[in-house]
Protein backbone atom coordinates (compact mmCIF):
# COMPACT_ATOMS: atom_id res chain seq x y z
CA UNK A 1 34.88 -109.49 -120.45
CA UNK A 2 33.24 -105.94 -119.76
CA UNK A 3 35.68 -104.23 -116.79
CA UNK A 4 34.53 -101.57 -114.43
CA UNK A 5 36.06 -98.55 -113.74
CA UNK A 6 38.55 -98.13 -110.72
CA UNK A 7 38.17 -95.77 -108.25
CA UNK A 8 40.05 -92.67 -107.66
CA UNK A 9 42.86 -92.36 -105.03
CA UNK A 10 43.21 -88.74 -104.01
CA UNK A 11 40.80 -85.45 -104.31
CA UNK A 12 41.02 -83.60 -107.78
CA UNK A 13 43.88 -80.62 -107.16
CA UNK A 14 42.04 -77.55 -107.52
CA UNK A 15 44.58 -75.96 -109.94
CA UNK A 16 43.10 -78.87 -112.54
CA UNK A 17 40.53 -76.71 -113.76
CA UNK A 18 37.21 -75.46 -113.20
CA UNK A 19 33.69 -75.80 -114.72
CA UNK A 20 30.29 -73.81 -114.17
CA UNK A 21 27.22 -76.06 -114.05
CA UNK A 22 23.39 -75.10 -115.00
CA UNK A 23 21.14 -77.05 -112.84
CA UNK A 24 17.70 -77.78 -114.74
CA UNK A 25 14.67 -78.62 -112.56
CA UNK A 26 15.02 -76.78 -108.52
CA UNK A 27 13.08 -79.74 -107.11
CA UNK A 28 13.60 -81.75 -103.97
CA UNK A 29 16.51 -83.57 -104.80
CA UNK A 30 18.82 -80.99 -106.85
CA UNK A 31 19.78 -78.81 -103.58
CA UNK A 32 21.75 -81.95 -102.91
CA UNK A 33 23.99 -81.65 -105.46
CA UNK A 34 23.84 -77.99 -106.01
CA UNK A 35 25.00 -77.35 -102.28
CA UNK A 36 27.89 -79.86 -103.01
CA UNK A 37 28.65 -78.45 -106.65
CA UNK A 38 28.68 -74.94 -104.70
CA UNK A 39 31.37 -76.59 -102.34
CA UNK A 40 33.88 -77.83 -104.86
CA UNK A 41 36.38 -76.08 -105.23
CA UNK A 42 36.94 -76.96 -109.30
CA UNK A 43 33.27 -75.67 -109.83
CA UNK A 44 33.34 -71.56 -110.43
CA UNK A 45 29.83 -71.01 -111.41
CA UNK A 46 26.30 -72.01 -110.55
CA UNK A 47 23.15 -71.50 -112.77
CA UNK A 48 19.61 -72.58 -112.15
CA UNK A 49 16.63 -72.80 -114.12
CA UNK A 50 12.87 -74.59 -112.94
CA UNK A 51 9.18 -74.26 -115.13
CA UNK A 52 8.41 -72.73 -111.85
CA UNK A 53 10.59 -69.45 -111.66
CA UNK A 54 9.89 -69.40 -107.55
CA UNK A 55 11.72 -72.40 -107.39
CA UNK A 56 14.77 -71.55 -109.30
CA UNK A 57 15.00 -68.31 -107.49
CA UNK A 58 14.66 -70.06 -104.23
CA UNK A 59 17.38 -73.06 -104.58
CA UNK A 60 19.66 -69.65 -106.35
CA UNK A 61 19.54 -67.76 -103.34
CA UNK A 62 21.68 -70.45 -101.08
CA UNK A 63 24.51 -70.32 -102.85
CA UNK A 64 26.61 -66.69 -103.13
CA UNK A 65 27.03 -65.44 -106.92
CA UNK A 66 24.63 -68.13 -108.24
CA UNK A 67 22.26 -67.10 -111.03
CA UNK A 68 19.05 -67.68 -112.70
CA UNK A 69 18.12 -68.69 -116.25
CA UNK A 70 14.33 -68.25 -117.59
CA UNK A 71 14.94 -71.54 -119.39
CA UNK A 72 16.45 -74.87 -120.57
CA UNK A 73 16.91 -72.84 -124.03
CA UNK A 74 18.41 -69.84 -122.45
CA UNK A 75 20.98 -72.11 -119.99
CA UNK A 76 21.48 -74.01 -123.27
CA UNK A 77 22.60 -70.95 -125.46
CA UNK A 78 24.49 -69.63 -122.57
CA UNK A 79 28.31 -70.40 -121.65
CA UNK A 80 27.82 -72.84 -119.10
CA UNK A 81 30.42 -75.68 -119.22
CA UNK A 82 27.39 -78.40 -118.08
CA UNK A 83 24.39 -78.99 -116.65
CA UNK A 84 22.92 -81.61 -114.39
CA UNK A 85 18.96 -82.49 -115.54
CA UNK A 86 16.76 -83.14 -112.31
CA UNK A 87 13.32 -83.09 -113.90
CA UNK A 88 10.96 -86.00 -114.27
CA UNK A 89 12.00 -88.88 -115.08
CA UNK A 90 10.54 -90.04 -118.26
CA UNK A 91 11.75 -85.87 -119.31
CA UNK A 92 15.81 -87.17 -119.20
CA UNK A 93 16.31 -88.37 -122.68
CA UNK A 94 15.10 -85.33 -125.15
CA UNK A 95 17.01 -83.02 -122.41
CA UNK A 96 20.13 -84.75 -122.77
CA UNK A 97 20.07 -85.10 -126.10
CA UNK A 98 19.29 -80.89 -126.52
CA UNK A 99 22.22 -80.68 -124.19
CA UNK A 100 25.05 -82.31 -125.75
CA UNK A 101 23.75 -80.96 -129.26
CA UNK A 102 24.45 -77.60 -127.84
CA UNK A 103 28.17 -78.49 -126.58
CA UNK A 104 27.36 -79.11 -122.82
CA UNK A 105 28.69 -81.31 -120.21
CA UNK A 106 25.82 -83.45 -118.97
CA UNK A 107 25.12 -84.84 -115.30
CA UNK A 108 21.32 -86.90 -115.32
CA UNK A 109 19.20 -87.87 -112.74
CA UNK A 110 17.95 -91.54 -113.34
CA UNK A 111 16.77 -93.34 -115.63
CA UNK A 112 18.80 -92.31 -118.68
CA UNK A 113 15.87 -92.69 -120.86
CA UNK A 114 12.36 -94.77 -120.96
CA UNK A 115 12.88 -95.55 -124.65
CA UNK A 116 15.67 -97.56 -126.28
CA UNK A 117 15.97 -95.40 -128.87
CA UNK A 118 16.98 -92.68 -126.59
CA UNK A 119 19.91 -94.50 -125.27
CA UNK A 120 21.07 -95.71 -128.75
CA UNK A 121 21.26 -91.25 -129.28
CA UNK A 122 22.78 -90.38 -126.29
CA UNK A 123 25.49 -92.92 -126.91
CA UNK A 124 26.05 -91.59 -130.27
CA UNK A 125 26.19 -88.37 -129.16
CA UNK A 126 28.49 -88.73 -126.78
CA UNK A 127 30.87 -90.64 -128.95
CA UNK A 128 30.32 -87.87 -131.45
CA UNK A 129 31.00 -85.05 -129.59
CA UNK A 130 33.17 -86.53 -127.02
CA UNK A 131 31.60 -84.40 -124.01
CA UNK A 132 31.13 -86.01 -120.93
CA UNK A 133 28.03 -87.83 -119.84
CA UNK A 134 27.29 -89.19 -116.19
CA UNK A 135 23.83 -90.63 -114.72
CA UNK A 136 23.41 -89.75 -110.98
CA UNK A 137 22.99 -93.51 -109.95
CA UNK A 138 23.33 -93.77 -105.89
CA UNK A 139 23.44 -97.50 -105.87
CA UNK A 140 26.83 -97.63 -107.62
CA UNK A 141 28.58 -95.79 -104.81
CA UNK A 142 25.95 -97.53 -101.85
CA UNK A 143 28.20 -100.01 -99.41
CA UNK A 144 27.28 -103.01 -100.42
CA UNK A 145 28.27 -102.18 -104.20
CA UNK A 146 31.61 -100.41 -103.28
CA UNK A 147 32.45 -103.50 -101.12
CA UNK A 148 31.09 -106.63 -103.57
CA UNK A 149 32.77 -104.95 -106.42
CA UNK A 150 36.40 -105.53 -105.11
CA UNK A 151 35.24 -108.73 -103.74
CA UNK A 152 34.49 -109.87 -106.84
CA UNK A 153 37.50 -108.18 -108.19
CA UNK A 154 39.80 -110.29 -106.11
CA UNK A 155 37.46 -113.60 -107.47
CA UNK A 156 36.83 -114.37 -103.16
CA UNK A 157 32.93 -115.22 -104.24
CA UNK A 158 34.60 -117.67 -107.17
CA UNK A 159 32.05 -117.76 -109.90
CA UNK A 160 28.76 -115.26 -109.23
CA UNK A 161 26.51 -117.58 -111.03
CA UNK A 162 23.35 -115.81 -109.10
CA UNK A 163 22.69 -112.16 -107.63
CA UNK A 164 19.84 -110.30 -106.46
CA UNK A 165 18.72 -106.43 -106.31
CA UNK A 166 15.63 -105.22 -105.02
CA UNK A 167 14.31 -101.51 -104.61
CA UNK A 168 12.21 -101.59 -102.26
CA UNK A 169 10.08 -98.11 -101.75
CA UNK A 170 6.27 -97.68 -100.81
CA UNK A 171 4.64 -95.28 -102.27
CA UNK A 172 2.85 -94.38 -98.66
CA UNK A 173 6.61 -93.80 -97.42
CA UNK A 174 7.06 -90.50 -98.97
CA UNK A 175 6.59 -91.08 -103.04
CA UNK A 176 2.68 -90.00 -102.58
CA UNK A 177 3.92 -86.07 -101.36
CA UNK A 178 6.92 -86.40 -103.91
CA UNK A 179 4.54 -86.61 -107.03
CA UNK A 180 2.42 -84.15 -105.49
CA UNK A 181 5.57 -81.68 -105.68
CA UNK A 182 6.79 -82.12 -108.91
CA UNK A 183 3.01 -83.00 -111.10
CA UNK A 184 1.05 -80.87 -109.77
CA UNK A 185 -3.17 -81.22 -110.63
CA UNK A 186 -2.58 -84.13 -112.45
CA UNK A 187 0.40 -85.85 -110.03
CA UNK A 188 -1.98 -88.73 -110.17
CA UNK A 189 -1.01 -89.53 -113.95
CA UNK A 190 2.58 -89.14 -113.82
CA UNK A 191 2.66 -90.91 -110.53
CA UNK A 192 1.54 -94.37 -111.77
CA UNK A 193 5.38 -94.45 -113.30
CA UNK A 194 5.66 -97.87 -114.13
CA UNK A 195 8.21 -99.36 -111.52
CA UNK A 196 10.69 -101.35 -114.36
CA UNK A 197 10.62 -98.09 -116.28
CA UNK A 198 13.29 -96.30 -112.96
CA UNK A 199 15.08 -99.78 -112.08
CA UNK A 200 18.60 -97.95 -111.93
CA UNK A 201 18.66 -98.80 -108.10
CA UNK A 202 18.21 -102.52 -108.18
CA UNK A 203 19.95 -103.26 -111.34
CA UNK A 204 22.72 -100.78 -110.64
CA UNK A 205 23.92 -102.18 -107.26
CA UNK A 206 24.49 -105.98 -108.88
CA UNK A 207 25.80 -104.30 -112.07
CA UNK A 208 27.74 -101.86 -110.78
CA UNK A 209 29.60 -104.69 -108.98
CA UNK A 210 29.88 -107.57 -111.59
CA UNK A 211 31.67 -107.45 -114.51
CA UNK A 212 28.43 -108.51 -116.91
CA UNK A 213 25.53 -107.18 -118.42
CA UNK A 214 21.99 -108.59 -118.97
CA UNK A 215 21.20 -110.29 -121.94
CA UNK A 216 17.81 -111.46 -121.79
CA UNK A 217 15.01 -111.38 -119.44
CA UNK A 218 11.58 -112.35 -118.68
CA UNK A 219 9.31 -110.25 -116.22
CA UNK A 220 5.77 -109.99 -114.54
CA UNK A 221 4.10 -107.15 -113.19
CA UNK A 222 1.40 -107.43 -110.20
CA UNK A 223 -1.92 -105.59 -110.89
CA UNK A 224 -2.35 -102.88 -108.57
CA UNK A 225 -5.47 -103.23 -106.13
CA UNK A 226 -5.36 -100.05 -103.70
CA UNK A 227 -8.12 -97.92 -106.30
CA UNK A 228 -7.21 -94.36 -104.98
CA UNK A 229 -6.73 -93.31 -109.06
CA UNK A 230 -2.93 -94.34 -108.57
CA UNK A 231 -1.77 -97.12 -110.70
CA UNK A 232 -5.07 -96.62 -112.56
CA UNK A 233 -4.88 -97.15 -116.83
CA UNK A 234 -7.96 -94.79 -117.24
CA UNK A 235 -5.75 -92.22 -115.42
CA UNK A 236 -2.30 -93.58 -115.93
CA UNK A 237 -0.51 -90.91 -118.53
CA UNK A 238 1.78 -94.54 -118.88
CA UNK A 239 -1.21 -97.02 -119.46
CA UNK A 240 -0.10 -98.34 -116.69
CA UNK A 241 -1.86 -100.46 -113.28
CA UNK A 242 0.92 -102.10 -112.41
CA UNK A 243 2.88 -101.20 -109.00
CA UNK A 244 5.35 -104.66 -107.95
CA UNK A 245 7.33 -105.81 -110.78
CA UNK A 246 9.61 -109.00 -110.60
CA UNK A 247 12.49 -109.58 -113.33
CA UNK A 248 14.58 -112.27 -114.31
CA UNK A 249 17.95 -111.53 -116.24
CA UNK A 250 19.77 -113.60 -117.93
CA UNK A 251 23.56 -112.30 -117.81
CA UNK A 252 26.60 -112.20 -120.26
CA UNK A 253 28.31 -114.34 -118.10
CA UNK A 254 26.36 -117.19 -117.42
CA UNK A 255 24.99 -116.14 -114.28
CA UNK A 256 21.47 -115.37 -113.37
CA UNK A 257 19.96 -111.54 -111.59
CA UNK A 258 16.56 -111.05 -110.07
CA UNK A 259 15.35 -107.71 -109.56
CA UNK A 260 12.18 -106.40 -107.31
CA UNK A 261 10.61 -103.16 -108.02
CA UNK A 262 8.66 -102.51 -105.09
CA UNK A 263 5.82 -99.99 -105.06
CA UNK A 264 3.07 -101.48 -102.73
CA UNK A 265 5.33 -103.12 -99.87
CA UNK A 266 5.18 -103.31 -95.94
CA UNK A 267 8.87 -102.80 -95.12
CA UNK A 268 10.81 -99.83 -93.79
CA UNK A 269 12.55 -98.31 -96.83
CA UNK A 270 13.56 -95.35 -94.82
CA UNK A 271 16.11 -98.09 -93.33
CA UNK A 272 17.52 -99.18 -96.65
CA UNK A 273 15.58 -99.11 -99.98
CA UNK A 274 17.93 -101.02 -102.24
CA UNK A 275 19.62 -104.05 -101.08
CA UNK A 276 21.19 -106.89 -102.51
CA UNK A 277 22.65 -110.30 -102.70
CA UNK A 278 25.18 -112.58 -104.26
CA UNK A 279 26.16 -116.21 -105.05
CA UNK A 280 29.15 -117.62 -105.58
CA UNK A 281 30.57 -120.97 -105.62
CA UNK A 282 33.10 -120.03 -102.97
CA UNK A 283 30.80 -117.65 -101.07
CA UNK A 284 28.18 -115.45 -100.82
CA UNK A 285 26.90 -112.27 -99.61
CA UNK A 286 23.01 -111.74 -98.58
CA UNK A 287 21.38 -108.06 -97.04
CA UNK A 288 18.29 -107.94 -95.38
CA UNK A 289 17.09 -104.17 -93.70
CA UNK A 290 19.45 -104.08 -90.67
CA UNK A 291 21.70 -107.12 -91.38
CA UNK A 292 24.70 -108.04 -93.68
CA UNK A 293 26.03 -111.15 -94.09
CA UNK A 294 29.07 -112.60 -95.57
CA UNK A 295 28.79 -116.68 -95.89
CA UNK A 296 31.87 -118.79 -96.80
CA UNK A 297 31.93 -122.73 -96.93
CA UNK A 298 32.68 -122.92 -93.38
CA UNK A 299 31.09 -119.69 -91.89
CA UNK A 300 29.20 -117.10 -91.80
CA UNK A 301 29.95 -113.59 -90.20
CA UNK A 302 27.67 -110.75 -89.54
CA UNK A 303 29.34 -107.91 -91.07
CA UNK A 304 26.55 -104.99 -90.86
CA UNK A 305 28.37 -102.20 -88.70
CA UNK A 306 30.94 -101.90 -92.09
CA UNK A 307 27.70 -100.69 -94.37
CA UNK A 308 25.57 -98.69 -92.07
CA UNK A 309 26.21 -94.51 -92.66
CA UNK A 310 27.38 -92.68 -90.32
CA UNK A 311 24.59 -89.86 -89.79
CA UNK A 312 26.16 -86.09 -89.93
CA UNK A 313 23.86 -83.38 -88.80
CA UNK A 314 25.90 -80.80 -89.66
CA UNK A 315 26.10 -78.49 -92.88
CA UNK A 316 22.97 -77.35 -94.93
CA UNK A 317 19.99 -79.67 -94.51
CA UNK A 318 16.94 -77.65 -94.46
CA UNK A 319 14.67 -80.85 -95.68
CA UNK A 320 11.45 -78.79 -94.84
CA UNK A 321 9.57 -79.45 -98.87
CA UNK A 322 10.36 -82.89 -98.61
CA UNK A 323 7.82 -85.34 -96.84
CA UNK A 324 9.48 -86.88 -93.54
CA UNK A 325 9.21 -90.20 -94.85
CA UNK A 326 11.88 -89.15 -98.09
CA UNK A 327 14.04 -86.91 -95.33
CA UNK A 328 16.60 -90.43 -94.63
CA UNK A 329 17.85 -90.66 -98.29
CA UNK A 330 19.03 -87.16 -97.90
CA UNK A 331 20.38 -87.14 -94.41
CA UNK A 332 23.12 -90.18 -94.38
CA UNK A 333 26.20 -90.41 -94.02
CA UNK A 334 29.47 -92.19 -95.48
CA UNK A 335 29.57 -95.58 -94.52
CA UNK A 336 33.15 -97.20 -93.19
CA UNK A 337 33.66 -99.30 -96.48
CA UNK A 338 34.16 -95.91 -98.29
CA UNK A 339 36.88 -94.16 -98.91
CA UNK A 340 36.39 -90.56 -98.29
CA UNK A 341 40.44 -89.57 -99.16
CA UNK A 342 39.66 -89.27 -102.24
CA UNK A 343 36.95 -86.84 -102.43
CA UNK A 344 37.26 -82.99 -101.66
CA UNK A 345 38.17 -81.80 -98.55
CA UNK A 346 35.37 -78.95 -98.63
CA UNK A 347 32.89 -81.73 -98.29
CA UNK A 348 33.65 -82.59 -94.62
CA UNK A 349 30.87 -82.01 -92.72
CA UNK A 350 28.57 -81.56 -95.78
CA UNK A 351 25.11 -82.66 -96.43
CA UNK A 352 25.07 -85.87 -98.06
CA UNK A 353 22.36 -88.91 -98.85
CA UNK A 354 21.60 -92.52 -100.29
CA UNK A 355 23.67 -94.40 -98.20
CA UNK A 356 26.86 -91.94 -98.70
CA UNK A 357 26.39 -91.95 -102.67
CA UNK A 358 26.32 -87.76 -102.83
CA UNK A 359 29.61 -86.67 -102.68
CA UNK A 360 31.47 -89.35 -105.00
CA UNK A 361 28.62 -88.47 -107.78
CA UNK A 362 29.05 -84.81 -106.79
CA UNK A 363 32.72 -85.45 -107.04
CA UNK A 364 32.81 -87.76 -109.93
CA UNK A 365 31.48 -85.59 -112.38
CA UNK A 366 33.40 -82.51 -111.96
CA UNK A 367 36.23 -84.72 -111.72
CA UNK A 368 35.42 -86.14 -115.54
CA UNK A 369 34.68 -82.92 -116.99
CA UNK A 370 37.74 -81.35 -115.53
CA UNK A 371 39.85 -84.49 -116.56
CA UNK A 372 38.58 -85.94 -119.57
CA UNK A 373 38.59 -89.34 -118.09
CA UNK A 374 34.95 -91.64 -118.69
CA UNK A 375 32.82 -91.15 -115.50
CA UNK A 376 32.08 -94.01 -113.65
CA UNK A 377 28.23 -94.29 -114.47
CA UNK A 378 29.52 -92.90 -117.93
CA UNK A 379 26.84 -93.53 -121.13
CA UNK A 380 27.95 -97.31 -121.78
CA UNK A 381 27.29 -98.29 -118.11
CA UNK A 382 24.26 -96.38 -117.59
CA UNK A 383 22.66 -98.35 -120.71
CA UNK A 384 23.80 -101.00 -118.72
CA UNK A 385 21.70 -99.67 -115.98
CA UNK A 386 18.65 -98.71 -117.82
CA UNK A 387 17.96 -100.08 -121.04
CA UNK A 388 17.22 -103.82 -119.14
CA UNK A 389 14.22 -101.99 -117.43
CA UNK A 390 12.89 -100.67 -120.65
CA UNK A 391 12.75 -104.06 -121.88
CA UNK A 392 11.68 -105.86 -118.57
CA UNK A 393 8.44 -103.55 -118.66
CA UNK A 394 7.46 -104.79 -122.46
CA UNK A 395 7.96 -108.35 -121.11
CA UNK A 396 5.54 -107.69 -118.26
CA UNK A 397 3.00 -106.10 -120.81
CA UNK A 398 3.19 -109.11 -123.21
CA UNK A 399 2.58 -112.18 -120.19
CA UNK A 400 6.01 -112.99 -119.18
CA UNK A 401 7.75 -113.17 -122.11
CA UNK A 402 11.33 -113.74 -122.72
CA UNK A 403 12.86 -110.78 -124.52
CA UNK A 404 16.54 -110.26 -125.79
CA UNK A 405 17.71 -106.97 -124.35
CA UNK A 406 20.23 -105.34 -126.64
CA UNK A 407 23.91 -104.24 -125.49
CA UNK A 408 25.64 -100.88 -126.31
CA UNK A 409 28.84 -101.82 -125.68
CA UNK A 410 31.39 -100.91 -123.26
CA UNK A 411 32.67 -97.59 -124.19
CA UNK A 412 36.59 -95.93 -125.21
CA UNK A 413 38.92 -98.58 -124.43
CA UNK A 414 37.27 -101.01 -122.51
């Protein structure tokens, strides 16, 4: 049976070591990580570079000592120790790939890849080289994963013979402004991404929790009716008109997962975009947008106040390029079912986002790099993440049909 990996117990002593990281791509949502990188007191160096040289220069001037790099080739052939790729999405697998080729560390934005293919590479590379690879996905670290995954640890559900995970954004909430930022003229083609294609947040909340991976699934895709040149083939750089997908997975296990990708969708995702649900034969757990539920055979308790963030206005959070709608996912807090011992002390008080998920990714990768240990979204689990997407979409694009998804194993000693 595939195991996941346990969490740490106490913050990384800064006497471990140190690393410098080369952030790639000064969008919206790198200044996360680079004000948290820039906090940690086992990072020693910060390097940006952005197609746009304003932007690098920009996100470069928070942080004291931190430089900038004309490009991906020049960060690449310089003696950075890693760098974390925030560019487009479908952009992630060639620039890992060029990374780890030239001996770096690598921290990626989701999805790993949009091409199976890809993932088969960056697993070999990684195996090859033996550097360290993590994919920035919040919903391992979001409440309702951290607290399901000891739950199910301690076998209190019994058998999990069905879960849910649905992602759950509109594109009106924010996502219209956030393609305009990062495409430019033509945002309208790149922001017709087809939804299975970045399903790290749906699948990586139930996955992230159970000890499984998906072995087959069959998915449909609903047509896209809004005509505003979004979700549009003729302008689509994807081919794509599809903006609500709906997946079934068949799991390693026996069980069952259903996924939503939600792109056209009256519901508050500023509240809580990805949310999930689980079924056991001894009992259950079930999220709506404000409520949590834990169900037994002879009860069932509201348990919502353990998963909601506590909100922190303090630190760095000068939001003012992102739309308000997006502002939320940056802006939360830790919720009470973490454990925030274990992360750097330096981070008290700091900016943080998706439900709490910043600083343990933050934290997480300098911690592998500097340790040697696998990251907890390392290569193996991320194709766990991903690859079921990639296949999910070609389903939808051939009627429904049930498609074997390939696995990639579980990685070093596991």
């Amino acid at each position: 049976m595939n195991q996941l990996p346990l969490e740490p117990t106490s913050p990384l002593a800064p006497e471990a070591g140190s690393l410098s990281i080369g952030v790639v791509g000064a969008g919206q949502f790198s200044k996360s990580f680079a004000t948290l990188w820039d906090l940690h007191p086992n990072v020693s160096q910060l390097s940006v570079t952005d197609l746009q040289p304003e932007r690098a220069e920009q996100l470069a001037a928070h942080y004291d000592g931190a430089t900038v790099v004309g490009s991906f080739e020049e960060m690449l052939a310089s003696d950075v120790d890693a760098v974390a790729i925030f560019t487009q999405r479908w952009t992630h697998g060639p620039l890992v790939l060029a990374a780890l080729k030239a001996g770096k560390h690598v921290y990626s934005a989701v999805p790993m890849a949009v091409e199976l293919t890809e993932i088969e590479q960056i697993i070999a590379a990684v195996e090859r080289t033996g550097l360290t690879y993590m994919m920035g996905e919040t919903s391992y670290y979001n409440p309702a994963t951290v607290y399901m995954r000891e739950k199910i640890r301690s076998g209190e559900l019994g058998q999990v013979f069905y879960s849910e995970g649905d992602y759950v954004h509109d594109m009106d909430l924010g996502f219209y402004a956030a393609y305009q930022y990062s495409g430019g003229e033509n945002w309208k083609a790149t922001a017709s991404y087809p939804p299975m294609l970045y399903p790290t947040h749906a699948l990586g909340g139930v996955l992230g929790a159970l000890p499984a991976h998906a072995v087959s699934v069959s998915c449909l895709g609903v047509k896209d009716r809004r005509n505003d040149g979004v979700f549009d083939r003729e302008v689509s750089m994807f081919d794509n008109d599809v903006s609500n997908a709906t997946a079934l997975f068949e799991l390693s296990d026996g069980g069952c997962l259903r996924t939503n990708e939600m792109r056209r969708v009256g519901y508050p995702c500023h509240i809580r975009e990805s949310r999930f649900r689980f079924f056991g034969t001894e009992a259950s757990f079930e999220q709506l947008a404000h409520q949590t539920v834990w169900n037994d055979k002879t009860e069932s308790r509201d348990i919502s106040a353990d998963f909601l963030p506590v909100r922190d206005s303090s630190g760095d959070t000068d939001l003012s390029d992102v739309d308000p709608a997006l502002r939320a996912a940056f802006t939360s807090g830790t919720a009470p079912v973490h454990d925030r011992s274990r992360l750097p002390h330096t981070f008290e008080g700091a900016p943080n986002g998706h439900e709490g998920a910043h600083h343990f990714l933050a934290d997480d990768f300098v911690r592998a790099v500097v340790t040697g240990e696998l990251p907890p979204v390392n290569a193996w689990l991320a194709a766990k993440f991903t690859a079921p997407g990639i296949v999910a979409h070609a389903s939808a694009r051939d009627g429904g049909t049930r498609m074997d998804i390939p696995h990639f194993g579980d990685g070093p000693g596991r």
